[in-house]
Protein backbone atom coordinates (compact mmCIF):
# COMPACT_ATOMS: atom_id res chain seq x y z
CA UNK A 1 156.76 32.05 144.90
CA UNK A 2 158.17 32.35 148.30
CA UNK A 3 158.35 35.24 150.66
CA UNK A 4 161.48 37.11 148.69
CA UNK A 5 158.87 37.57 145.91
CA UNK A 6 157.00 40.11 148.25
CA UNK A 7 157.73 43.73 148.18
CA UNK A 8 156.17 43.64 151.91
CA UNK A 9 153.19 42.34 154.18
CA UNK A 10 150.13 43.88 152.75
CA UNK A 11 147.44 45.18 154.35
CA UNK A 12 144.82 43.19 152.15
CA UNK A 13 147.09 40.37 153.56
CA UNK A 14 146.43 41.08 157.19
CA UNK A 15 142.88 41.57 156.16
CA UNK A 16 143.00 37.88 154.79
CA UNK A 17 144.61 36.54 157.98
CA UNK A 18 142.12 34.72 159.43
CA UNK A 19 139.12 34.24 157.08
CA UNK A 20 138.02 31.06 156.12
CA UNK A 21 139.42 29.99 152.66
CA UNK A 22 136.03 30.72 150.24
CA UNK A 23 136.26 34.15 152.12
CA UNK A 24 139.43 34.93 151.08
CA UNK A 25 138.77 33.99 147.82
CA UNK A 26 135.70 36.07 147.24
CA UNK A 27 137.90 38.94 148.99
CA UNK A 28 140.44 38.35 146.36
CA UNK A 29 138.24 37.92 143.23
CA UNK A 30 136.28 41.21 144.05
CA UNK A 31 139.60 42.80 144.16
CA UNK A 32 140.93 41.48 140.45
CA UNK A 33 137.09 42.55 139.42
CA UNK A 34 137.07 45.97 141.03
CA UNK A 35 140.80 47.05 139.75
CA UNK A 36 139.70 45.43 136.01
CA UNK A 37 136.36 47.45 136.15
CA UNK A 38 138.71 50.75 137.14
CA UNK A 39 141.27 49.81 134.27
CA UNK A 40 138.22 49.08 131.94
CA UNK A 41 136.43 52.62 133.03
CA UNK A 42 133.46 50.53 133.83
CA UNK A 43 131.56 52.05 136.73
CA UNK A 44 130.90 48.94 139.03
CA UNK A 45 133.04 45.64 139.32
CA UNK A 46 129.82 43.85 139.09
CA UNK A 47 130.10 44.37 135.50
CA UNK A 48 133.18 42.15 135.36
CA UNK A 49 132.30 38.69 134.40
CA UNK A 50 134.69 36.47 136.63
CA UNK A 51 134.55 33.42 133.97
CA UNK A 52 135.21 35.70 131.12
CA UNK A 53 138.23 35.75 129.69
CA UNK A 54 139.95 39.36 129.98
CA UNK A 55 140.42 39.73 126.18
CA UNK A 56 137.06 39.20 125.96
CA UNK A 57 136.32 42.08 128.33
CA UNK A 58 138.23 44.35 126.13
CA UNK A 59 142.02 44.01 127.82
CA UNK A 60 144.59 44.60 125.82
CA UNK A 61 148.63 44.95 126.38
CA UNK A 62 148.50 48.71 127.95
CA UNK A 63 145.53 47.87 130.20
CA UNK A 64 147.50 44.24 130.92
CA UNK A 65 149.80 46.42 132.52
CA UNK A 66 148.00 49.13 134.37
CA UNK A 67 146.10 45.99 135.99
CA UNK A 68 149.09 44.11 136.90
CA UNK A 69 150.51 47.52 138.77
CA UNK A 70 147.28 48.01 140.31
CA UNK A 71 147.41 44.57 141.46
CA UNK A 72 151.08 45.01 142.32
CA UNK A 73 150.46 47.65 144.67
CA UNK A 74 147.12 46.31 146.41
CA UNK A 75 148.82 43.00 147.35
CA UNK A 76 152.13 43.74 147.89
CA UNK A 77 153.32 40.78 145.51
CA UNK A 78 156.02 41.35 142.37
CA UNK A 79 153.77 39.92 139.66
CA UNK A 80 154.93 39.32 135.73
CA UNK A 81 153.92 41.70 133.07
CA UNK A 82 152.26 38.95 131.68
CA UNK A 83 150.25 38.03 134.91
CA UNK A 84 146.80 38.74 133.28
CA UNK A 85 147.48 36.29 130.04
CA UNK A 86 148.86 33.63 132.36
CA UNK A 87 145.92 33.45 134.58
CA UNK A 88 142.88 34.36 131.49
CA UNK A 89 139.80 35.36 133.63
CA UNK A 90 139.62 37.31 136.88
CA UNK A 91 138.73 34.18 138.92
CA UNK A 92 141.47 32.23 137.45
CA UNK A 93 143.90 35.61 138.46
CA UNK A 94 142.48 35.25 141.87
CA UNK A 95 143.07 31.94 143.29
CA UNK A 96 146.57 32.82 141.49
CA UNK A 97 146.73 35.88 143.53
CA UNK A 98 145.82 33.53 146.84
CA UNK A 99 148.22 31.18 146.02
CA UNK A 100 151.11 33.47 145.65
CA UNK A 101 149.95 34.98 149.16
CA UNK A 102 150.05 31.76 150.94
CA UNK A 103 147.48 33.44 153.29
CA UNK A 104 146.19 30.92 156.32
CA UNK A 105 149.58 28.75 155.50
CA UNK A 106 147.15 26.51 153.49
CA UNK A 107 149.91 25.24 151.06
CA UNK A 108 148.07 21.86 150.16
CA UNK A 109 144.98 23.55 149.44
CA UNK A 110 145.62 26.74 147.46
CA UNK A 111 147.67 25.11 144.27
CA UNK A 112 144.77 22.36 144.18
CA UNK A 113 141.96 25.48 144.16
CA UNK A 114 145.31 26.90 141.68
CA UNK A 115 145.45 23.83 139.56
CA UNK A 116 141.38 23.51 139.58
CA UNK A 117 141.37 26.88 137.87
CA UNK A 118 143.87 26.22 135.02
CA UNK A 119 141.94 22.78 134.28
CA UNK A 120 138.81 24.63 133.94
CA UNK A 121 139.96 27.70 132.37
CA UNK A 122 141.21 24.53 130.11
CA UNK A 123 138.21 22.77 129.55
CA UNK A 124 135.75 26.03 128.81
CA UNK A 125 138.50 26.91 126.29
CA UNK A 126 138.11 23.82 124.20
CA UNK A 127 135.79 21.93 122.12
CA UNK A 128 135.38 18.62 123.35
CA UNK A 129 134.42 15.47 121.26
CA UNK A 130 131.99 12.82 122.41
CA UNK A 131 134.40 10.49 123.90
CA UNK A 132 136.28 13.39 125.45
CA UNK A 133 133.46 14.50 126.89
CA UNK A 134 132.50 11.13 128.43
CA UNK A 135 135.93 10.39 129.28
CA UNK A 136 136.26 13.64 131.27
CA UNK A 137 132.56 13.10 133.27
CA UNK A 138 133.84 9.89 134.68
CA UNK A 139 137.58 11.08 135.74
CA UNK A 140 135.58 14.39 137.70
CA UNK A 141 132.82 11.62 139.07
CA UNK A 142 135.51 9.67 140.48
CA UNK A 143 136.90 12.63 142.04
CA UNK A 144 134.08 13.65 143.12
CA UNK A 145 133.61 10.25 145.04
CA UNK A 146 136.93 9.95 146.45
CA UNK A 147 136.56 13.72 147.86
CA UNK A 148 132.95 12.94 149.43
CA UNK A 149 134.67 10.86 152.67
CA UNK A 150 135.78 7.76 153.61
CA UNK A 151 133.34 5.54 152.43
CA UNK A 152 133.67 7.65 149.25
CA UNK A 153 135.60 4.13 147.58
CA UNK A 154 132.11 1.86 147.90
CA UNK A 155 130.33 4.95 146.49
CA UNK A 156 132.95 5.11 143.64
CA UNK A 157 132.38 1.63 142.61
CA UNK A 158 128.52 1.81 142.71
CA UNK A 159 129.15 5.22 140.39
CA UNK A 160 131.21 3.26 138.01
CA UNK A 161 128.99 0.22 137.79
CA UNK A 162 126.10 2.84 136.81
CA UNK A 163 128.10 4.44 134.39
CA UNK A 164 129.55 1.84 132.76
CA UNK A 165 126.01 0.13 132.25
CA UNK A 166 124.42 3.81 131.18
CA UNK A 167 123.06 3.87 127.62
CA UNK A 168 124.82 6.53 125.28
CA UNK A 169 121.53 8.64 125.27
CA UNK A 170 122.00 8.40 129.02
CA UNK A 171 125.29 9.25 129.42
CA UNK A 172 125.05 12.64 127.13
CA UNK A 173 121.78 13.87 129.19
CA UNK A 174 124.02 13.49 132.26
CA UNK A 175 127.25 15.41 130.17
CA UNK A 176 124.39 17.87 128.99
CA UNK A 177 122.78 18.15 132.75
CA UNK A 178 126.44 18.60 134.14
CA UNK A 179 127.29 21.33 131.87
CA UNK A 180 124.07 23.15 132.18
CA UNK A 181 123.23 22.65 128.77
CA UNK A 182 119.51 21.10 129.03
């Protein structure tokens, strides 16, 4: 979205001006949480799971809405009717709300945080099979390598080596480790 998709500058966009970028995000998710607490008629947005998926906190079409405006209004953005089953959880809704902002002209970074989101919004959504599983733990240890610096390519190849030599047994206690599920 570009700037005609703004009804005008915000404050909550001056307010981002400025911050660092895991600032503005936690700005941004305690706004989706506080508005989806107030829509919910829960008393606190700490009740608001931000991994939970906002069916699962009891939003339906009507309150879809009433979000969306609230939303609407607080960031000064024109957001789709179905903003809230495009982006599924509140954190997912936030780095979409960031994106569409393009606060700190950070272009490169917000649609990877953007992208990030949908994958794991993705991944938490399915069941994955063994070989999925392993498949997908050496794609995000790669990544990991390659975003850990510039010597992250000798690292990569060490992590490879290990994995490829790792024992089954081995390889799900490190899936099950990963996924905080031991």
């Amino acid at each position: 979205t570009n700037d005609s998709g703004r009804i005008g500058v915000s404050e909550l966009t001056r307010h981002l001006t400025g911050l660092a970028a895991l600032e503005q995000d936690k700005v941004l998710l305690d706004l989706v949480c506080e508005h989806a607490a107030a829509v919910l008629g829960h008393a606190s947005r700490e009740t608001v799971d931000p991994d939970r998926g906002f069916i699962d906190l009891g939003v339906n079409s009507l309150i879809a809405v009433e979000l969306r405006n609230r939303l609407k209004e607080s960031t000064g953005l024109r957001l789709a009717t179905t903003l809230v089953f495009d982006h599924p959880t509140p954190l997912a809704l936030a780095v979409h709300l960031r994106e569409e902002l393009r606060v700190g002209d950070t272009p490169a970074t917000v649609p990877t945080l953007a992208e990030f989101a949908k994958f794991e919004t993705a991944v938490l959504a399915s069941s994955l099979d063994h070989e999925t599983r392993v498949e997908l733990v050496k794609l995000l240890g790669a990544l990991q390598w390659k975003l850990d610096g510039p010597d992250g390519e000798t690292r990569r190849d060490a992590a490879e080596q290990e994995i490829n030599s790792a024992s089954d047994d081995q390889m799900f206690a490190l899936i099950d480790r990963e996924l905080g599920l031991s």
